[in-house]
C-alpha atoms as a PDB file:
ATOM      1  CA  UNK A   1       0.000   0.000   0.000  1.00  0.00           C
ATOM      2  CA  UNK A   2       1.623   3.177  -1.107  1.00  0.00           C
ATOM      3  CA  UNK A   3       1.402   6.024   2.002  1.00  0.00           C
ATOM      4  CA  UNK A   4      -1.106   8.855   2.231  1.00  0.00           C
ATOM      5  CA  UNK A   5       1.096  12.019   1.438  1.00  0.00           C
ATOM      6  CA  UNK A   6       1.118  15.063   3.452  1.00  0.00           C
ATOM      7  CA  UNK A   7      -0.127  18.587   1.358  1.00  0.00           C
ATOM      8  CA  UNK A   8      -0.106  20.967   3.941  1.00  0.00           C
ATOM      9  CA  UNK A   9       1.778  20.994   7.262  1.00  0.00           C
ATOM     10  CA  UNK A  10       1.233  23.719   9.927  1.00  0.00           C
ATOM     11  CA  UNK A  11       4.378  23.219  12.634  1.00  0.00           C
ATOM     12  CA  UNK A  12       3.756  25.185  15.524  1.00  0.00           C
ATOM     13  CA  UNK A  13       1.881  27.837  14.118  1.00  0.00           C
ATOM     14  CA  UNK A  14       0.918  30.885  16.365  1.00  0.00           C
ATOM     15  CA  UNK A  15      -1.056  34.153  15.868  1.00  0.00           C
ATOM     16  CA  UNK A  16      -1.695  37.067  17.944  1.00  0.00           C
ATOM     17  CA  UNK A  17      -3.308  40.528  17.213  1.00  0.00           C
ATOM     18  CA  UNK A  18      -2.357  43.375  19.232  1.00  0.00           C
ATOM     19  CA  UNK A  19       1.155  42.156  20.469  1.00  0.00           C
ATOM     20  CA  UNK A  20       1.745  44.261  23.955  1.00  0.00           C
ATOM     21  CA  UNK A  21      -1.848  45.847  24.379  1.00  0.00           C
ATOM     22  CA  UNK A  22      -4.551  45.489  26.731  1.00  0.00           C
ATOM     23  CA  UNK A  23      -6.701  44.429  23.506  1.00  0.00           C
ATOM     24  CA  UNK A  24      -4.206  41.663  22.195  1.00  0.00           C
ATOM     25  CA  UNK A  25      -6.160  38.807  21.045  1.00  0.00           C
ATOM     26  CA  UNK A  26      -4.416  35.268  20.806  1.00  0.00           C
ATOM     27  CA  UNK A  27      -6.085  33.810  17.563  1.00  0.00           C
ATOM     28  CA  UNK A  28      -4.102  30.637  16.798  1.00  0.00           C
ATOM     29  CA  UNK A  29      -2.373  29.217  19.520  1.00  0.00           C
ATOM     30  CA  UNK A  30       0.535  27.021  18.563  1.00  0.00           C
ATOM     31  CA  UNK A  31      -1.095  25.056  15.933  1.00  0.00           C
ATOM     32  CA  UNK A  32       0.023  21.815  14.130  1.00  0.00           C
ATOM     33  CA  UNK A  33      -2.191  20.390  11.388  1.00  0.00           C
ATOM     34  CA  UNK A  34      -1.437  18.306   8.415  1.00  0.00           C
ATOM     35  CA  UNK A  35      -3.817  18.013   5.558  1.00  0.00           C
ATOM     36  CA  UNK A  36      -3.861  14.834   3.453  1.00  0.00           C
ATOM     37  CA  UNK A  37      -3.680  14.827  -0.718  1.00  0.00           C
ATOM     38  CA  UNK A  38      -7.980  14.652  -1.584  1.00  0.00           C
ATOM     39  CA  UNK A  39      -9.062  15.593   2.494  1.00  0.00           C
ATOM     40  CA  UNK A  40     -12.245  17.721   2.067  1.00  0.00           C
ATOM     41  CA  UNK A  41     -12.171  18.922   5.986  1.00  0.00           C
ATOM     42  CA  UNK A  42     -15.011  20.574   7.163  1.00  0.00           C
ATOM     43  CA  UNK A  43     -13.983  23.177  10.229  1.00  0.00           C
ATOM     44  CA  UNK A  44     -16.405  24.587  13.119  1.00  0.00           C
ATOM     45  CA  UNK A  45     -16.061  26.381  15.942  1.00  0.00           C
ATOM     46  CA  UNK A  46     -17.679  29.759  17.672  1.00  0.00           C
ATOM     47  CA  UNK A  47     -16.514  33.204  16.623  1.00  0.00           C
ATOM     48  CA  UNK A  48     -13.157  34.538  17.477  1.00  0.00           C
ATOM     49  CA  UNK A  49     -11.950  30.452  17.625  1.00  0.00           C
ATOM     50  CA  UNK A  50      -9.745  31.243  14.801  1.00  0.00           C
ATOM     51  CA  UNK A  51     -11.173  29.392  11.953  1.00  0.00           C
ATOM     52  CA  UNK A  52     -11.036  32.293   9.660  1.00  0.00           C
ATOM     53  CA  UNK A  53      -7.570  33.482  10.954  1.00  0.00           C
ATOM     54  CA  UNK A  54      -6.410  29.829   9.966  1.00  0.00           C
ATOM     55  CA  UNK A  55      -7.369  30.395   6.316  1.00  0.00           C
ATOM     56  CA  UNK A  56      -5.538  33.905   6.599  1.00  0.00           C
ATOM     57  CA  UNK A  57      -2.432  32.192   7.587  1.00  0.00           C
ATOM     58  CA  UNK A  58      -2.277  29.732   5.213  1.00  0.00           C
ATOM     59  CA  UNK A  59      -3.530  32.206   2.147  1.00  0.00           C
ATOM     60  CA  UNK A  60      -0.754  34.380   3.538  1.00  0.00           C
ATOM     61  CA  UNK A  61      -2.949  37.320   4.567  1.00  0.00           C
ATOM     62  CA  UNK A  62      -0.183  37.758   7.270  1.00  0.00           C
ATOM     63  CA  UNK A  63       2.660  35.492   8.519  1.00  0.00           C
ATOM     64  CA  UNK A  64       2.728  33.606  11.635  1.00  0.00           C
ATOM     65  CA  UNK A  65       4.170  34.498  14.358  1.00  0.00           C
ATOM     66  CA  UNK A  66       8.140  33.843  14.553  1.00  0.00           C
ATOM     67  CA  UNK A  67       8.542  30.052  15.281  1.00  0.00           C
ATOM     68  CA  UNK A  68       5.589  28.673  13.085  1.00  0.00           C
ATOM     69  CA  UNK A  69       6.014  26.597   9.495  1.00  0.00           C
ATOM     70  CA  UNK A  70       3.679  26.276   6.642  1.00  0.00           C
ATOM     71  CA  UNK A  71       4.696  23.504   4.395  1.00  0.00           C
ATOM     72  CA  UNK A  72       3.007  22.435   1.235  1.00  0.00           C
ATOM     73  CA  UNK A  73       4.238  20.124  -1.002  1.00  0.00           C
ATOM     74  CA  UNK A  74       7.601  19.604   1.189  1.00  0.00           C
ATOM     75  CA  UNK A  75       8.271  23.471   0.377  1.00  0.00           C
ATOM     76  CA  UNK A  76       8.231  26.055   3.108  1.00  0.00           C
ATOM     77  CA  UNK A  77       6.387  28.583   1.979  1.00  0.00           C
ATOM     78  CA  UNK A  78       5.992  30.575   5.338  1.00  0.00           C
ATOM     79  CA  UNK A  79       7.542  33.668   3.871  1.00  0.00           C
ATOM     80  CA  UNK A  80       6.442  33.567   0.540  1.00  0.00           C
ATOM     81  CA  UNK A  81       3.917  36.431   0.017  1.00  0.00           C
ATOM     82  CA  UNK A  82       0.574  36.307  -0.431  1.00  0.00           C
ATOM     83  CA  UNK A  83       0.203  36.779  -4.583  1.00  0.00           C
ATOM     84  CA  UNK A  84       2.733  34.194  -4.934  1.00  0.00           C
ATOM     85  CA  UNK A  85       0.615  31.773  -2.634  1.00  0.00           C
ATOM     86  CA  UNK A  86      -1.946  32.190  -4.972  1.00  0.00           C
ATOM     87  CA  UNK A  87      -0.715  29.983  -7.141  1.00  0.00           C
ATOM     88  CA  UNK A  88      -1.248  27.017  -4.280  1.00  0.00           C
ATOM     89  CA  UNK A  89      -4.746  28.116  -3.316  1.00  0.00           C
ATOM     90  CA  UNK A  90      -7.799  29.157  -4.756  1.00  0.00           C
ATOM     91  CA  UNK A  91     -10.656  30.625  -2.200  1.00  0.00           C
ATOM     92  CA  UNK A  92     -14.224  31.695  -2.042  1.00  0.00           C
ATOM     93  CA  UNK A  93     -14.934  34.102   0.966  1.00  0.00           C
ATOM     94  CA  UNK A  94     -18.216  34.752   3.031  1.00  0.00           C
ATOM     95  CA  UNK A  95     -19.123  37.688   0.967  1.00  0.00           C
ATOM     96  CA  UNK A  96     -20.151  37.127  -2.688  1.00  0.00           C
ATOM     97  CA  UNK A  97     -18.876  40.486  -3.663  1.00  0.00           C
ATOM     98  CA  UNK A  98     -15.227  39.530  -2.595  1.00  0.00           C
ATOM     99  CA  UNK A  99     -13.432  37.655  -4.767  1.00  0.00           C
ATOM    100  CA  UNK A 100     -14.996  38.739  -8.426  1.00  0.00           C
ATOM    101  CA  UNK A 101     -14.519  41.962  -9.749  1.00  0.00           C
ATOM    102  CA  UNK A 102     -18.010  43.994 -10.768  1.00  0.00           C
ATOM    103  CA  UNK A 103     -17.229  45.718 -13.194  1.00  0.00           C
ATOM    104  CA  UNK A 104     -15.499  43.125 -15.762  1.00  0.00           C
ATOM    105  CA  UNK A 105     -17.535  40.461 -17.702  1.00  0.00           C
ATOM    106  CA  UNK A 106     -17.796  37.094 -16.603  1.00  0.00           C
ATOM    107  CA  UNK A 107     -15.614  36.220 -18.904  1.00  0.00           C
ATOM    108  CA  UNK A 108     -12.999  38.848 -17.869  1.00  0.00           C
ATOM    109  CA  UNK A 109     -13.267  37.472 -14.542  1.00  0.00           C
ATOM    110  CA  UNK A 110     -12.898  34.149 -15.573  1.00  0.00           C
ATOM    111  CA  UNK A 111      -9.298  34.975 -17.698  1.00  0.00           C
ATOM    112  CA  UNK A 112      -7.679  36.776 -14.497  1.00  0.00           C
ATOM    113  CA  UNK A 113      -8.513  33.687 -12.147  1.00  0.00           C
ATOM    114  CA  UNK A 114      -6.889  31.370 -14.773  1.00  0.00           C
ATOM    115  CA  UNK A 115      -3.944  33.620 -14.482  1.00  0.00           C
ATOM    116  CA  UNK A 116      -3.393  34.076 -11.003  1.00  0.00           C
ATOM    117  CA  UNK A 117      -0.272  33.129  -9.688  1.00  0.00           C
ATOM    118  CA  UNK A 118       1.483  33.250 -12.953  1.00  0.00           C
ATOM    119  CA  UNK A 119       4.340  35.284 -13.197  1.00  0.00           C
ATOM    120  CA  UNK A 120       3.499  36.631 -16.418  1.00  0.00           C
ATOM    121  CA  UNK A 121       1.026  39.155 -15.230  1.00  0.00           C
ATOM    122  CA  UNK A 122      -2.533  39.660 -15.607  1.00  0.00           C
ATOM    123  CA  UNK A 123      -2.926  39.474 -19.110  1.00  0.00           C
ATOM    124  CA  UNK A 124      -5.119  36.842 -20.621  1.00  0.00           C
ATOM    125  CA  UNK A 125      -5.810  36.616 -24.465  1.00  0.00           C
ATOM    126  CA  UNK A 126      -9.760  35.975 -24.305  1.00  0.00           C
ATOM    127  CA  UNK A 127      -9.265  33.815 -27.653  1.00  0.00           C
ATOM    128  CA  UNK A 128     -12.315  31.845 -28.915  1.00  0.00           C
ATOM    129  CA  UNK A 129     -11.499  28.376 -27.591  1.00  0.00           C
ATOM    130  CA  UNK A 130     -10.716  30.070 -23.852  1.00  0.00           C
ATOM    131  CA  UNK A 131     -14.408  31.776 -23.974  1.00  0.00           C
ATOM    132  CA  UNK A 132     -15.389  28.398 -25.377  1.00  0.00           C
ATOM    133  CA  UNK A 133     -13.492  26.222 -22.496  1.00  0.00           C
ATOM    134  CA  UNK A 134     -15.138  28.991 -20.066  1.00  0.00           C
ATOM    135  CA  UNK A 135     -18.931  28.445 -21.613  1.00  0.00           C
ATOM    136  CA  UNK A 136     -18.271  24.833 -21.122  1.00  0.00           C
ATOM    137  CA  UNK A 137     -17.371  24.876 -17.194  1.00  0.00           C
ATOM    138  CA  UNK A 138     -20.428  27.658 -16.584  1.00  0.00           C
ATOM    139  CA  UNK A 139     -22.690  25.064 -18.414  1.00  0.00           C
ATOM    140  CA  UNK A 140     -22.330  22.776 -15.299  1.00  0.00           C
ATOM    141  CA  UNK A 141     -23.590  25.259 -13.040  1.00  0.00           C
ATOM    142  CA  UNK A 142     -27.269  25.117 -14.496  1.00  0.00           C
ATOM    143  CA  UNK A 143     -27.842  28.831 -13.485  1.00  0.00           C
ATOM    144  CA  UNK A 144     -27.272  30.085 -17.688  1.00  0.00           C
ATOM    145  CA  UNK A 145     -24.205  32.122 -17.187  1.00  0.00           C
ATOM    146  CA  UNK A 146     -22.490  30.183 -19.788  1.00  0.00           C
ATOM    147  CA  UNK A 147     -24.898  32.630 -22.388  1.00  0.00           C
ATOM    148  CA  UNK A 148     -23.701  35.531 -20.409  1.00  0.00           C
ATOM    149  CA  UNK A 149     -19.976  35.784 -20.449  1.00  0.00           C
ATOM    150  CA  UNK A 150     -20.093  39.864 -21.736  1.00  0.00           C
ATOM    151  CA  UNK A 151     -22.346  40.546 -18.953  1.00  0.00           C
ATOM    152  CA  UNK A 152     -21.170  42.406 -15.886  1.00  0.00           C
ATOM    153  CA  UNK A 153     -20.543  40.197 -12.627  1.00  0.00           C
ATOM    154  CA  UNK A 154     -21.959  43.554 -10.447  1.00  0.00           C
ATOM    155  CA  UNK A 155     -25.302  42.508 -12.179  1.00  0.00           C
ATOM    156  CA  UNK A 156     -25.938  38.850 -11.085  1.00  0.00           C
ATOM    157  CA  UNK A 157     -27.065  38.116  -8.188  1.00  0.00           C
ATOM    158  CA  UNK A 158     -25.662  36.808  -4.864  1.00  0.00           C
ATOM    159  CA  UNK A 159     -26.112  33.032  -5.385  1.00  0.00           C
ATOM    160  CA  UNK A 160     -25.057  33.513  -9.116  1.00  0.00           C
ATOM    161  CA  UNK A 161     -21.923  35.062  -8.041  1.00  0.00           C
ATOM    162  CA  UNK A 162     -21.076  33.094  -5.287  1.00  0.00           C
ATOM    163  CA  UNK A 163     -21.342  30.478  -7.713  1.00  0.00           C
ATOM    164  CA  UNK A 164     -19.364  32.390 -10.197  1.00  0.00           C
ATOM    165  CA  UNK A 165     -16.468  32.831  -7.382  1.00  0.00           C
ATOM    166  CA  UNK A 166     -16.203  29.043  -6.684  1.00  0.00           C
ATOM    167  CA  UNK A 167     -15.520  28.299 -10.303  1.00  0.00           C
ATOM    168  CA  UNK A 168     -13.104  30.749 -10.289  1.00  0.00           C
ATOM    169  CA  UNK A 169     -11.495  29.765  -7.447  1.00  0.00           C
ATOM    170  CA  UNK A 170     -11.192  26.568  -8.868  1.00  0.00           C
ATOM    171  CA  UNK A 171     -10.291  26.814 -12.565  1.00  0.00           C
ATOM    172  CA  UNK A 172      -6.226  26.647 -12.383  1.00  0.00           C
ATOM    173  CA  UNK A 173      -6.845  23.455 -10.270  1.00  0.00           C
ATOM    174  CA  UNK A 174      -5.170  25.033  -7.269  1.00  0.00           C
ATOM    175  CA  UNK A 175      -3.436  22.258  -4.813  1.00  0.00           C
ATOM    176  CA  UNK A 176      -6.025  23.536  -1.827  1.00  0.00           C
ATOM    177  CA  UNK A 177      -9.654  25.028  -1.755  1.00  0.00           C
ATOM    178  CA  UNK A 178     -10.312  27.524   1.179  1.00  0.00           C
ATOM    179  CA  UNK A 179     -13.822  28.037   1.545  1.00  0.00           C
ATOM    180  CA  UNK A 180     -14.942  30.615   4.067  1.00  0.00           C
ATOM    181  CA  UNK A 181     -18.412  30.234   5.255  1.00  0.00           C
ATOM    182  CA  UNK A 182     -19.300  30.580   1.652  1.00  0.00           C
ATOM    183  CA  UNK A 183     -22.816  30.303   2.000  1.00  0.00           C
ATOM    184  CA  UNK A 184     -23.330  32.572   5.131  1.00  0.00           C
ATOM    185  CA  UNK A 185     -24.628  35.408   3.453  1.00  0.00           C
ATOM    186  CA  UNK A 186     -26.980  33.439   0.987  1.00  0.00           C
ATOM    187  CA  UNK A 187     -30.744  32.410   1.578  1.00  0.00           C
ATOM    188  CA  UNK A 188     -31.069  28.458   2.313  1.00  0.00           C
ATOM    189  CA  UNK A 189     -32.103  27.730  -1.249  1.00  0.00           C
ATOM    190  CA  UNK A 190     -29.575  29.408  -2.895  1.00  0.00           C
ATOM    191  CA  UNK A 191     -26.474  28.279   0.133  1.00  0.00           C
ATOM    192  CA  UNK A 192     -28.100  24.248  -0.735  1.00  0.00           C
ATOM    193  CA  UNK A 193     -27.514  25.276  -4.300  1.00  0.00           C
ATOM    194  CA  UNK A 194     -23.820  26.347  -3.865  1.00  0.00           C
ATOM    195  CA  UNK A 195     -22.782  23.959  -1.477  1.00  0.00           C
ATOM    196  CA  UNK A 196     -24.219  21.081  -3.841  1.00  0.00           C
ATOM    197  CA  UNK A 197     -22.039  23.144  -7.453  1.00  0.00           C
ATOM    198  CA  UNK A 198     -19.025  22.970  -4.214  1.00  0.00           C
ATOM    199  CA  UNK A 199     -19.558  19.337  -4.019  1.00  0.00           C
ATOM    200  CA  UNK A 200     -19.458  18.668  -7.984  1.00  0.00           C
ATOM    201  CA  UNK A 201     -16.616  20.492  -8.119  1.00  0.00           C
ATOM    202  CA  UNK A 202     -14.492  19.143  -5.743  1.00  0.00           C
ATOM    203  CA  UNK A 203     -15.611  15.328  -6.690  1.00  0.00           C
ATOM    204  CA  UNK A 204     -14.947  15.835 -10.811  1.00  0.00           C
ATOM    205  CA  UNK A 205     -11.765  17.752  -9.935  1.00  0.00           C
ATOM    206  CA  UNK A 206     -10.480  15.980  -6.803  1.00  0.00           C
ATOM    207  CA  UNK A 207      -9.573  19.262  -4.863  1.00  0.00           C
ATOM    208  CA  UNK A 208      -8.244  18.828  -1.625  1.00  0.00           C
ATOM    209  CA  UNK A 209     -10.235  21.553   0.358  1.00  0.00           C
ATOM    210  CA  UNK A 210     -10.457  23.242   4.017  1.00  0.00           C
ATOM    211  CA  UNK A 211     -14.084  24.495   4.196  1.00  0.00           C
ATOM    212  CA  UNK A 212     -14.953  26.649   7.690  1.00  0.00           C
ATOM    213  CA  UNK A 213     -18.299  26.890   8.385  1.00  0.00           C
ATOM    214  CA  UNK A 214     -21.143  28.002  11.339  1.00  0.00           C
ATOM    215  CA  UNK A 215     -23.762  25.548  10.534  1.00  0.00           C
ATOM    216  CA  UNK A 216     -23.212  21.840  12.036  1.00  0.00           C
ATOM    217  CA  UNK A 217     -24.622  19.823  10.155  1.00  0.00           C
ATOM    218  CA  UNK A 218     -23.069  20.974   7.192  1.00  0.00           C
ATOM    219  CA  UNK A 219     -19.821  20.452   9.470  1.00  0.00           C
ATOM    220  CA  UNK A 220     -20.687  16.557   9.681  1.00  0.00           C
ATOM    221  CA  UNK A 221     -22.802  16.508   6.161  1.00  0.00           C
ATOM    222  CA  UNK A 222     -19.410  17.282   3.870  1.00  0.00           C
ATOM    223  CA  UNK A 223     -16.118  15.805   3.831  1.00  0.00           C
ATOM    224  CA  UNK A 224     -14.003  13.082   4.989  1.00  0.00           C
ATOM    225  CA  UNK A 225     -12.867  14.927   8.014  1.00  0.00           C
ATOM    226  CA  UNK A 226     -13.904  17.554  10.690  1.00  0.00           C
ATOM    227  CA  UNK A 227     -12.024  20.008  13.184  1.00  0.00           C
ATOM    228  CA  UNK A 228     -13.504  21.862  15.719  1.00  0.00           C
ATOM    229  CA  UNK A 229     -11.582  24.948  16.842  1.00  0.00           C
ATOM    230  CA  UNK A 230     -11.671  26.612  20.232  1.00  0.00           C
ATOM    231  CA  UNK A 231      -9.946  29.633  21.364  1.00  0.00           C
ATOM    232  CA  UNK A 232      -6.985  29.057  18.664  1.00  0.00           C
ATOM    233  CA  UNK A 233      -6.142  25.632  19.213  1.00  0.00           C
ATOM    234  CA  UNK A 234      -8.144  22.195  17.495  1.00  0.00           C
ATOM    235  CA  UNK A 235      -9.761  20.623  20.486  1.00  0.00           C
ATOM    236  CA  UNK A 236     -11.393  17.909  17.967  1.00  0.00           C
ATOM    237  CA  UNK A 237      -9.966  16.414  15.068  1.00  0.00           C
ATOM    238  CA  UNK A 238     -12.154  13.240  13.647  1.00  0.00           C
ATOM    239  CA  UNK A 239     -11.486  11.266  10.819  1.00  0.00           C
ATOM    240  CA  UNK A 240     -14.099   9.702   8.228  1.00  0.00           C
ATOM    241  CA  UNK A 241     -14.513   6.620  10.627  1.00  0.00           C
ATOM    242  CA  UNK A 242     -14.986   8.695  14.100  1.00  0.00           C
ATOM    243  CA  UNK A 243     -17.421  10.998  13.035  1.00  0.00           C
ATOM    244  CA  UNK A 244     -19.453   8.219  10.614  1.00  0.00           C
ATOM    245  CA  UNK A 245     -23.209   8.031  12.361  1.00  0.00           C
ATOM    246  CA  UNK A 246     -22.512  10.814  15.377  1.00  0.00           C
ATOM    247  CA  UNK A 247     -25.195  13.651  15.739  1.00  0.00           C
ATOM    248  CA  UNK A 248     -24.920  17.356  16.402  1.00  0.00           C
ATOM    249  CA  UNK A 249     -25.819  16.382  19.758  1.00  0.00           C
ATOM    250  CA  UNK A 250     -23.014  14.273  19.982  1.00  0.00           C
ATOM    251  CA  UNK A 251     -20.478  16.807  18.075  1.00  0.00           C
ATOM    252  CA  UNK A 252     -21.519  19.502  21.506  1.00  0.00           C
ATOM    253  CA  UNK A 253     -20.817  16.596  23.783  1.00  0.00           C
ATOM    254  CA  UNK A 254     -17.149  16.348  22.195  1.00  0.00           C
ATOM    255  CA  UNK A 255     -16.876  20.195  22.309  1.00  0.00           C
ATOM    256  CA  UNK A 256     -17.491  20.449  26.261  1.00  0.00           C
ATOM    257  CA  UNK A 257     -15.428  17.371  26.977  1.00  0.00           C
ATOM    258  CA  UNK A 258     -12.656  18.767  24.757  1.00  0.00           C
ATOM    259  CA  UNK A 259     -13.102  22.263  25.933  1.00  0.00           C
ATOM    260  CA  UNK A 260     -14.410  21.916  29.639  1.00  0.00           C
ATOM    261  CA  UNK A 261     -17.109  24.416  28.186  1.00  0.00           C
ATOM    262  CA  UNK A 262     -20.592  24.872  26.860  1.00  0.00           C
ATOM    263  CA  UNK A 263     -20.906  26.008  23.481  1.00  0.00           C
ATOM    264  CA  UNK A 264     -22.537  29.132  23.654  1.00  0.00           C
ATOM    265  CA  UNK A 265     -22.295  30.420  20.152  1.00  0.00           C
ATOM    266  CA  UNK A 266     -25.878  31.267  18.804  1.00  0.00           C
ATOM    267  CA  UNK A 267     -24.848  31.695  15.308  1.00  0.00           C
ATOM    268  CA  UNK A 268     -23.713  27.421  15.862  1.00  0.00           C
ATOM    269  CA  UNK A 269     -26.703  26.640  18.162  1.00  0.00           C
ATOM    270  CA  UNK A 270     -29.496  28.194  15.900  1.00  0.00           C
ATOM    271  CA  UNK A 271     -27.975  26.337  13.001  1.00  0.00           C
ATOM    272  CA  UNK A 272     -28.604  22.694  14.323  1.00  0.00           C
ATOM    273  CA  UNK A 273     -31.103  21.413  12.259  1.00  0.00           C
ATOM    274  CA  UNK A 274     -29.888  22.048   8.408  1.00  0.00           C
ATOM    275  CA  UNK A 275     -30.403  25.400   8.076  1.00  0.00           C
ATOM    276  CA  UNK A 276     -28.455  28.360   6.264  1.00  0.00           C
ATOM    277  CA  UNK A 277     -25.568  29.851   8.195  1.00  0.00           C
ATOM    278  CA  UNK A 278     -28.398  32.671   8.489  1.00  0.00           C
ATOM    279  CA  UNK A 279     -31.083  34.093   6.714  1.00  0.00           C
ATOM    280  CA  UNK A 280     -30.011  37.151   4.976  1.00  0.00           C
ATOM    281  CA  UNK A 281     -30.762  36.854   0.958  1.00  0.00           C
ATOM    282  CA  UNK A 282     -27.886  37.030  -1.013  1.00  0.00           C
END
């Protein structure tokens, strides 16, 4: 049997905001994770546990504190800044207007997120077999924006360009998929939607992917794996055979035994039962 390969390490990985000040915040506290080629981990935890700061780490938003190592591929990348990450990771954030650009095409949207992390600029040649490759991929989506490629992304709406931004995110095949609560701001049609184009996506592509979310049975719905983050540190870390057949009920009970707390975190609690991470229309 050949071994499961490491992607991703995180050695000892620390972050804190306001270093020396009454307000300084300790958001990862010496972490070490290692992500597996083809894991799709699902992460929860309440807000200010660091889930999002973990995705800012590894994107290379801002470096860890001195000490910490982020690996991928056996290269340290730890300084390496974030535009050259890029090439690594693709990722969709919580709001649908981050991430696409709203006053370019579709199409023009599409050509910059095939070029990111190349080192010859920007510049994409929209030629007729790219726009043809890019009405191809939209075609999948079922929501017609493979008729609409000359059609402003600032006009579609927020399921249709969250939907937009995962394809993008995805298109140069990057090595690992951050998804940020990516449904958060949509209405629970459009989030089932998204989350069902996230699952095509990752299966017919075989992206590795790190996907934080509020809502907990989505947590224990996707993936192979699921992390549960508490005050900077993983306090749970179950693998496709721990969490098969356990209930949100019996995710809390691992969170107070791990913790020696109650979860108290209504945006988690009120999202128990397969709902959107809220109920704002996107």
């Amino acid at each position: 049997m050949s071994e499961i390969q490491s992607l991703l390490l995180l050695k000892k990985v620390s972050k804190e905001f306001g270093i020396g000040t009454i307000d300084s915040v300790k958001a990862l506290d010496n972490i070490n994770l290692s992500i597996n080629e083809h894991d799709s981990i699902t992460v929860i935890g309440s807000n200010g546990a660091g889930k999002t700061t973990l995705l800012n780490i590894i994107a290379g938003v801002y470096p860890p504190e001195r000490g910490g190592n982020i690996i991928i591929n056996n290269m340290d990348i730890t300084n390496l800044v974030e535009h050259k990450r890029s090439q690594y990771f693709g990722r969709v954030y919580q709001d649908p207007h981050i991430g696409t650009a709203a006053k370019m095409t579709i199409g023009e949207n599409l050509s910059l997120a095939m070029a990111r992390g190349r080192s010859r600029g920007l510049r994409v040649a929209t030629t007729k077999k790219r726009l043809m490759y890019f009405q191809e991929i939209l075609a999948t989506l079922q929501l017609g924006l493979e008729d609409r490629l000359n059609t402003l992304v600032g006009t579609l709406s927020g399921g249709q360009r969250q939907a937009l931004a995962l394809v993008m995110a995805t298109i140069s095949r990057p090595a690992l998929l951050l998804l940020d609560e990516h449904t958060a701001k949509l209405d629970p049609n459009t989030a089932g939607i998204v989350l069902k184009l996230t699952e095509d996506i990752v299966s017919s592509e075989n992206i590795t992917v790190l996907m934080v979310t509020h809502n907990m049975e989505h947590a224990l719905r996707y993936g192979n794996r699921l992390l549960m983050m508490h005050k900077g540190k993983i306090i749970v870390d179950l693998n496709h055979e721990q969490r098969s057949g356990i209930t949100v009920n019996d995710l809390l009970t691992a969170f107070e035994r791990a913790s020696g707390e109650q979860l108290t975190d209504d945006s988690i609690l009120l999202n128990r039962k397969g709902t959107s991470d809220n109920d704002e229309v996107g």
